[in-house]
PDB file of N, CA and C in Angstrom:
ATOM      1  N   UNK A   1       3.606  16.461   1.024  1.00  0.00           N
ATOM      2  CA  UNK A   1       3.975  17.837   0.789  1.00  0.00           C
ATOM      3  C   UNK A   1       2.962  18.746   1.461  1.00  0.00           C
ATOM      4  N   UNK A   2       3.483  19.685   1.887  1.00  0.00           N
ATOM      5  CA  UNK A   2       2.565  20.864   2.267  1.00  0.00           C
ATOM      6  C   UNK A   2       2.256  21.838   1.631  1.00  0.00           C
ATOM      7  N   UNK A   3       1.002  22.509   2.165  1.00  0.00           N
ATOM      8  CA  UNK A   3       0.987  23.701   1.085  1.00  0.00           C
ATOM      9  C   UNK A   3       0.615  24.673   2.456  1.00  0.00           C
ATOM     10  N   UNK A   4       0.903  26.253   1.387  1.00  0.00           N
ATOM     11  CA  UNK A   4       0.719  27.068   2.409  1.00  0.00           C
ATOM     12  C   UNK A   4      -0.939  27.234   2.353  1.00  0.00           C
ATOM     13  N   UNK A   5      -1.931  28.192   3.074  1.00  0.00           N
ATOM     14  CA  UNK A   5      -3.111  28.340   2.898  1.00  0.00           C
ATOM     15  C   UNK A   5      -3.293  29.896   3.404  1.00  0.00           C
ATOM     16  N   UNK A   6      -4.347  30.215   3.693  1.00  0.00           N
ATOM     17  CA  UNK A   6      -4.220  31.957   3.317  1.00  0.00           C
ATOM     18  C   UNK A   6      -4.374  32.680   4.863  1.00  0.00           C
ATOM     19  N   UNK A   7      -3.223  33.771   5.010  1.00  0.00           N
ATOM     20  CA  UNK A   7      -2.796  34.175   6.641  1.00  0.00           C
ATOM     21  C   UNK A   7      -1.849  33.110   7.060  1.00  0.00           C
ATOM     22  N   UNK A   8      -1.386  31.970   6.647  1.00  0.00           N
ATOM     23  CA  UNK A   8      -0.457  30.810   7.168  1.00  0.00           C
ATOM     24  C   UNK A   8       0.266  30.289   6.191  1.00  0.00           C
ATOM     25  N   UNK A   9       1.681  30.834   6.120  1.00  0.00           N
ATOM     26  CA  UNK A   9       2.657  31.025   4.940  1.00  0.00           C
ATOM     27  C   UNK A   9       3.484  29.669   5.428  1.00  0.00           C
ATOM     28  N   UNK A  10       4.375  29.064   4.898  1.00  0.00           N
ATOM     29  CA  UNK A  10       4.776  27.842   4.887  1.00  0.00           C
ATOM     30  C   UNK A  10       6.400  28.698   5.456  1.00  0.00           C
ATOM     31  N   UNK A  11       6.733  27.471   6.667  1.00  0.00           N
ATOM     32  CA  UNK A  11       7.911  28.170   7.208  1.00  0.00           C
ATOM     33  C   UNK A  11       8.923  27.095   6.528  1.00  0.00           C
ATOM     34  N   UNK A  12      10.157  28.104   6.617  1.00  0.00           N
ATOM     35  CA  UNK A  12      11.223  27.723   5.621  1.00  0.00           C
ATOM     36  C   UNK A  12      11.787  26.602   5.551  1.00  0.00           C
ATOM     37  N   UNK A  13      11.744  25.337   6.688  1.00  0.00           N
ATOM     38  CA  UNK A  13      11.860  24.362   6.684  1.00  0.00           C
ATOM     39  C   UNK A  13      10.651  23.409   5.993  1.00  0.00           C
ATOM     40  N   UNK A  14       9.986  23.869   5.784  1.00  0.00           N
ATOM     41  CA  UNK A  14       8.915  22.908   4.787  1.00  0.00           C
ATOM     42  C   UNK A  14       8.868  23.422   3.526  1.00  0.00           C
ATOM     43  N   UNK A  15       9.567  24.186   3.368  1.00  0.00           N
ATOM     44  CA  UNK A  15       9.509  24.860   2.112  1.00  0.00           C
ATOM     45  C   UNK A  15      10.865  23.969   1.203  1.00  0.00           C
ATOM     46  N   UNK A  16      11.950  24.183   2.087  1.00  0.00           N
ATOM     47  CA  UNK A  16      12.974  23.340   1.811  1.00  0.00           C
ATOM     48  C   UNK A  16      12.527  21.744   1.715  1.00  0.00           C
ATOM     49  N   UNK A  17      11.920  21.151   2.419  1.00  0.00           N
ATOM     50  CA  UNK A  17      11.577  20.003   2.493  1.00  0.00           C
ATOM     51  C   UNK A  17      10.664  19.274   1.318  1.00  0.00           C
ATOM     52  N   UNK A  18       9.536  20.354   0.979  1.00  0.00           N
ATOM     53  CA  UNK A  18       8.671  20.563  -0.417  1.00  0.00           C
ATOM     54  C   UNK A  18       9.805  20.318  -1.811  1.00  0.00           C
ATOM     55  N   UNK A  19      10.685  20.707  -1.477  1.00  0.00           N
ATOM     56  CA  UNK A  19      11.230  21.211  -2.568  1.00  0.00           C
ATOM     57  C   UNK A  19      12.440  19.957  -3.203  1.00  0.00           C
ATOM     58  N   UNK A  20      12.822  19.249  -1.670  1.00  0.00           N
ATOM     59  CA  UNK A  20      13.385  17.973  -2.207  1.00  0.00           C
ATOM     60  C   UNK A  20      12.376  17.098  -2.603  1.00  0.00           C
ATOM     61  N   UNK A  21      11.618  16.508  -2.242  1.00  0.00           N
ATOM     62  CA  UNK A  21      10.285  15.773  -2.179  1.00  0.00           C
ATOM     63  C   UNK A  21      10.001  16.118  -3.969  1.00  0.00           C
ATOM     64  N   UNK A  22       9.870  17.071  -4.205  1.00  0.00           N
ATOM     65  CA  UNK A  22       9.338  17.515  -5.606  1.00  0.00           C
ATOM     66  C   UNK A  22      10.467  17.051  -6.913  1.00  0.00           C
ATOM     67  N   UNK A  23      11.861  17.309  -6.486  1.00  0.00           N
ATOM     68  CA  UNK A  23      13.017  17.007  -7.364  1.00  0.00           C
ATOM     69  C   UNK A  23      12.937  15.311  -7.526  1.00  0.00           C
ATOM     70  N   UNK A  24      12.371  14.679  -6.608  1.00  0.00           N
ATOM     71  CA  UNK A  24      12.270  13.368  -6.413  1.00  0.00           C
ATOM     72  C   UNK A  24      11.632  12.543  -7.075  1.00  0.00           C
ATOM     73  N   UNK A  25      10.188  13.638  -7.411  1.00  0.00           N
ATOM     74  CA  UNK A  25       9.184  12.990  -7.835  1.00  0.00           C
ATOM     75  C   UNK A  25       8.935  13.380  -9.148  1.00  0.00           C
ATOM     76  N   UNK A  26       9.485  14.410 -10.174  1.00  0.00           N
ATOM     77  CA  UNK A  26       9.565  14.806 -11.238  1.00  0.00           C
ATOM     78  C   UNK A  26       9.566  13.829 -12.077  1.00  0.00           C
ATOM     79  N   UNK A  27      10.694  12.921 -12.387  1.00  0.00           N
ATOM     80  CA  UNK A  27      10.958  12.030 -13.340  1.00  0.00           C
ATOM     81  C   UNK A  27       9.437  11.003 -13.629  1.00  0.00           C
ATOM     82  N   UNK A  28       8.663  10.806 -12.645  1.00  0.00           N
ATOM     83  CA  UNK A  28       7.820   9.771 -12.381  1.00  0.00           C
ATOM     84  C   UNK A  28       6.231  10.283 -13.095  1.00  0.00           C
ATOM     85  N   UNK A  29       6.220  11.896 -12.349  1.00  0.00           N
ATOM     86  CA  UNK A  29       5.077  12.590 -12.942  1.00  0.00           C
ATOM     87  C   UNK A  29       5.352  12.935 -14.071  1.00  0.00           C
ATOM     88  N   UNK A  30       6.144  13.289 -14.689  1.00  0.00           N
ATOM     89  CA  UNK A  30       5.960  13.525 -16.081  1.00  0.00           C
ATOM     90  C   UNK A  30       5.748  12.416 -16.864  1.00  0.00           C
ATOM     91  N   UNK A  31       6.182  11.297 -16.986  1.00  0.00           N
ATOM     92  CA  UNK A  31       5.470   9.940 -17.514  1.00  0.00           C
ATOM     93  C   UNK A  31       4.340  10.288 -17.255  1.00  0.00           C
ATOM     94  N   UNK A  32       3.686  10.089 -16.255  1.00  0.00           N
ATOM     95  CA  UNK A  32       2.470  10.028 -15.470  1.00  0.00           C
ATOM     96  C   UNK A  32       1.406  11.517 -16.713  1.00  0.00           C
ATOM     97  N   UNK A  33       2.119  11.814 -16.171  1.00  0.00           N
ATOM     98  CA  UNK A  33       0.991  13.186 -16.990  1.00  0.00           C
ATOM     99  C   UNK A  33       1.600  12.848 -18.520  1.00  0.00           C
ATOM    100  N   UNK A  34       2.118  12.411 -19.585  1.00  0.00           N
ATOM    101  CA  UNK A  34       1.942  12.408 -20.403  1.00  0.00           C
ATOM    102  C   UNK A  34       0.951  11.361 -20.927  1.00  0.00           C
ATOM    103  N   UNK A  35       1.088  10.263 -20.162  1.00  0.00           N
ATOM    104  CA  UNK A  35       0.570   8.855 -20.313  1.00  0.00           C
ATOM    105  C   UNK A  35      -1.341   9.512 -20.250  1.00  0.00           C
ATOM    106  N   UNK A  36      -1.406   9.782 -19.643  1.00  0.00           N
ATOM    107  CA  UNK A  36      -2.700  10.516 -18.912  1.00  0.00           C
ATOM    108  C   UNK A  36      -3.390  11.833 -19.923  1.00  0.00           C
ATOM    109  N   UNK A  37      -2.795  12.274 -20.430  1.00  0.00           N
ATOM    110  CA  UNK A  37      -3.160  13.092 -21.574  1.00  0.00           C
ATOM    111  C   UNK A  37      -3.351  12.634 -23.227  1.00  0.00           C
ATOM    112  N   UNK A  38      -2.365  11.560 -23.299  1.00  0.00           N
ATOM    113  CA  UNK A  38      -2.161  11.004 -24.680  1.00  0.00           C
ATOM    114  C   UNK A  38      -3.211   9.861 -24.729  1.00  0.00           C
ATOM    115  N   UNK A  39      -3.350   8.858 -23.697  1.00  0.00           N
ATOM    116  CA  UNK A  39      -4.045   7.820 -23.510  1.00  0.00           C
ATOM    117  C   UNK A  39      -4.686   7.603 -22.874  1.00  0.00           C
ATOM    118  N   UNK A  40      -5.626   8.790 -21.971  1.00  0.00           N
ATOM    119  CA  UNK A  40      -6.364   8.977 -20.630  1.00  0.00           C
ATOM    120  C   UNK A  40      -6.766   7.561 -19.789  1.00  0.00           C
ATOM    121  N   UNK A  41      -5.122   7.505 -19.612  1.00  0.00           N
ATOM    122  CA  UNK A  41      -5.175   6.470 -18.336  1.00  0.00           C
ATOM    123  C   UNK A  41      -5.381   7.017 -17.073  1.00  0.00           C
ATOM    124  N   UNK A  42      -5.682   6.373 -15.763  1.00  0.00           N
ATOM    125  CA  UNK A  42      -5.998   7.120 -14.396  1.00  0.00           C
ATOM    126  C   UNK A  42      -4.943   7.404 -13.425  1.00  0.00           C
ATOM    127  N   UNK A  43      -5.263   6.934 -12.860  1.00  0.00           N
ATOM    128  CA  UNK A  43      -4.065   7.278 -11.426  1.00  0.00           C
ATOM    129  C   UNK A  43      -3.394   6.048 -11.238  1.00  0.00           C
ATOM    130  N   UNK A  44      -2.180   6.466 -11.002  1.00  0.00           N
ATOM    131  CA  UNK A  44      -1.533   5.610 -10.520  1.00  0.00           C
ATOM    132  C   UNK A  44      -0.629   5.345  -9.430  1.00  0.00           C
ATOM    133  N   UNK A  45      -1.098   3.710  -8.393  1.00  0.00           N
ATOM    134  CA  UNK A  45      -0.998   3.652  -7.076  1.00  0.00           C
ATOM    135  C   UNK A  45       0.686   2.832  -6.831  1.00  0.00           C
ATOM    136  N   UNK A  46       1.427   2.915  -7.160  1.00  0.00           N
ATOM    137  CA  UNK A  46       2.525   3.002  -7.156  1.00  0.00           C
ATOM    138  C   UNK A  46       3.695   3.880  -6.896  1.00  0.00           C
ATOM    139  N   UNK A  47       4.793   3.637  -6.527  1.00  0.00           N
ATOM    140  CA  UNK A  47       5.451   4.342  -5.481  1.00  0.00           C
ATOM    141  C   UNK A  47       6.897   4.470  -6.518  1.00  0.00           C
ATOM    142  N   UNK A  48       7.290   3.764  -6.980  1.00  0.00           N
ATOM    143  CA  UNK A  48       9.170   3.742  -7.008  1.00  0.00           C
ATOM    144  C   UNK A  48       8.828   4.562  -8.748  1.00  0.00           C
ATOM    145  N   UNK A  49       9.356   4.799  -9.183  1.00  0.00           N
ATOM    146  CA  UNK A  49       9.682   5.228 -10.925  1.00  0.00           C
ATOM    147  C   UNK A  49       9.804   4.431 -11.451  1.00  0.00           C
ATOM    148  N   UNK A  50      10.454   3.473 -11.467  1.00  0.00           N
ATOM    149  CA  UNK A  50      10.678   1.763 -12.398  1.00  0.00           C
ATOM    150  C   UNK A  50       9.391   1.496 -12.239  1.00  0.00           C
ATOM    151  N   UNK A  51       8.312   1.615 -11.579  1.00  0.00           N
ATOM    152  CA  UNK A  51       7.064   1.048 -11.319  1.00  0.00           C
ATOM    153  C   UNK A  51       5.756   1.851 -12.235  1.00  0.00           C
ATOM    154  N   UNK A  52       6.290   2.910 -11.748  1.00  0.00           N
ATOM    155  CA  UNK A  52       5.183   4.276 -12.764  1.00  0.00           C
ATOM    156  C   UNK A  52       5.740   3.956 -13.915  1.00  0.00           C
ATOM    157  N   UNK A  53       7.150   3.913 -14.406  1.00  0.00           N
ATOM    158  CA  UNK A  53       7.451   3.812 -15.556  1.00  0.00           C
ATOM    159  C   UNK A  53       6.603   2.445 -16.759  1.00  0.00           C
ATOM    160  N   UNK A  54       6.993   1.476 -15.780  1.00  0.00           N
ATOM    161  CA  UNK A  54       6.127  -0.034 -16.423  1.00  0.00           C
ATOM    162  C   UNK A  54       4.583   0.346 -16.019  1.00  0.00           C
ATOM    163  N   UNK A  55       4.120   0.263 -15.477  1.00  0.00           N
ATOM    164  CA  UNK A  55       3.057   0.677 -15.732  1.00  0.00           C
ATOM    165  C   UNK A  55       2.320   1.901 -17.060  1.00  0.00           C
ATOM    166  N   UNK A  56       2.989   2.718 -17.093  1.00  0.00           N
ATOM    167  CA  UNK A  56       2.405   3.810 -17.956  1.00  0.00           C
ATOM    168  C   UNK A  56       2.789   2.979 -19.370  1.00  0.00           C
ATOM    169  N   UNK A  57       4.286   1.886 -19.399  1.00  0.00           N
ATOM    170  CA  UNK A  57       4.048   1.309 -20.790  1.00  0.00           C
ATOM    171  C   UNK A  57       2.858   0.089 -20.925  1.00  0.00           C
ATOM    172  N   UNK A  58       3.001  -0.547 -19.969  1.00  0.00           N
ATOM    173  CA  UNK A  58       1.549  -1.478 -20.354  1.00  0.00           C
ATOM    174  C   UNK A  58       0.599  -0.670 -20.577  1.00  0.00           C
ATOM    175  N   UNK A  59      -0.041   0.003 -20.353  1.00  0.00           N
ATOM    176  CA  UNK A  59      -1.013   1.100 -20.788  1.00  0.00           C
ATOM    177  C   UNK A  59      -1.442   1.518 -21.470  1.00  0.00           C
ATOM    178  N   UNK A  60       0.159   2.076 -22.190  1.00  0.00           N
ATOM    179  CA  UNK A  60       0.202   2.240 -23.885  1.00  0.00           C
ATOM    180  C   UNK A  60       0.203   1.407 -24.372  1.00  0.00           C
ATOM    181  N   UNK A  61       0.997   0.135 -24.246  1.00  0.00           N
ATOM    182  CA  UNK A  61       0.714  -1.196 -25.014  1.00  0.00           C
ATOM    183  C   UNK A  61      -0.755  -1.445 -24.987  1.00  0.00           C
ATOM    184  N   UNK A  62      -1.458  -1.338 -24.420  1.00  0.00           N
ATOM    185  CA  UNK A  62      -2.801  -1.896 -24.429  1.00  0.00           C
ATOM    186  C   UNK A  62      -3.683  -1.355 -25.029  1.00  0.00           C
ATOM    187  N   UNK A  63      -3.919   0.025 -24.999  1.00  0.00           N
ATOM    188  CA  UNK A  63      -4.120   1.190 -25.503  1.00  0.00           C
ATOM    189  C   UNK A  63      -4.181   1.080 -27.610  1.00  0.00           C
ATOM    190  N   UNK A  64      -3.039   1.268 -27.450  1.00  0.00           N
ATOM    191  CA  UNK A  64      -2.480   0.607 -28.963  1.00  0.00           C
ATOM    192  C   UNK A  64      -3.049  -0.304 -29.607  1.00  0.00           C
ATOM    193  N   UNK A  65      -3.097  -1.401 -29.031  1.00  0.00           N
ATOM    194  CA  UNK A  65      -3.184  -2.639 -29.480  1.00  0.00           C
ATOM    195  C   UNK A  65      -4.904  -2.927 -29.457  1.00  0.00           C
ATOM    196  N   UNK A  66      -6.111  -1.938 -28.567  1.00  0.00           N
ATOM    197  CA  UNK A  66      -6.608  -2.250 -28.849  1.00  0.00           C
ATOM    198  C   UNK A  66      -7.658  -1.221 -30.021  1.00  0.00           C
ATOM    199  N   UNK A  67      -7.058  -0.051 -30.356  1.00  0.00           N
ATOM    200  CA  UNK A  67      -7.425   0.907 -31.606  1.00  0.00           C
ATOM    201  C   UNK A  67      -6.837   0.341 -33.025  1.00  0.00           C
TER     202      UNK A  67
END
């Protein structure tokens, strides 16, 4: 994704492009940031949503299991 920076505004084709990219990636980050707030797990290097998804539950499983 791009961002704009200051005097250099983002032209409308990356703006559009930002904007699918983002609808894409929603479902994945919000796991991600809840997992990360509730159970301050780190980053995660994974790509697909089925993947962030299992991951953020082992996490919590582990998490859990060991409080």
């Amino acid at each position: 994704m791009k961002r704009a920076v200051k005097e250099h505004p983002l032209e409308i084709r990356d703006i559009l492009r930002d904007e699918s990219i983002s609808s894409k990636r929603v479902p994945g980050e919000r796991v991600n940031a809840v997992t990360i707030k509730m159970f301050k797990a780190g980053q995660v290097l994974v790509t697909t949503i089925q993947r962030v998804n299992l991951k953020m539950l082992c996490i919590a499983f582990v998490i859990i299991s060991i409080s």
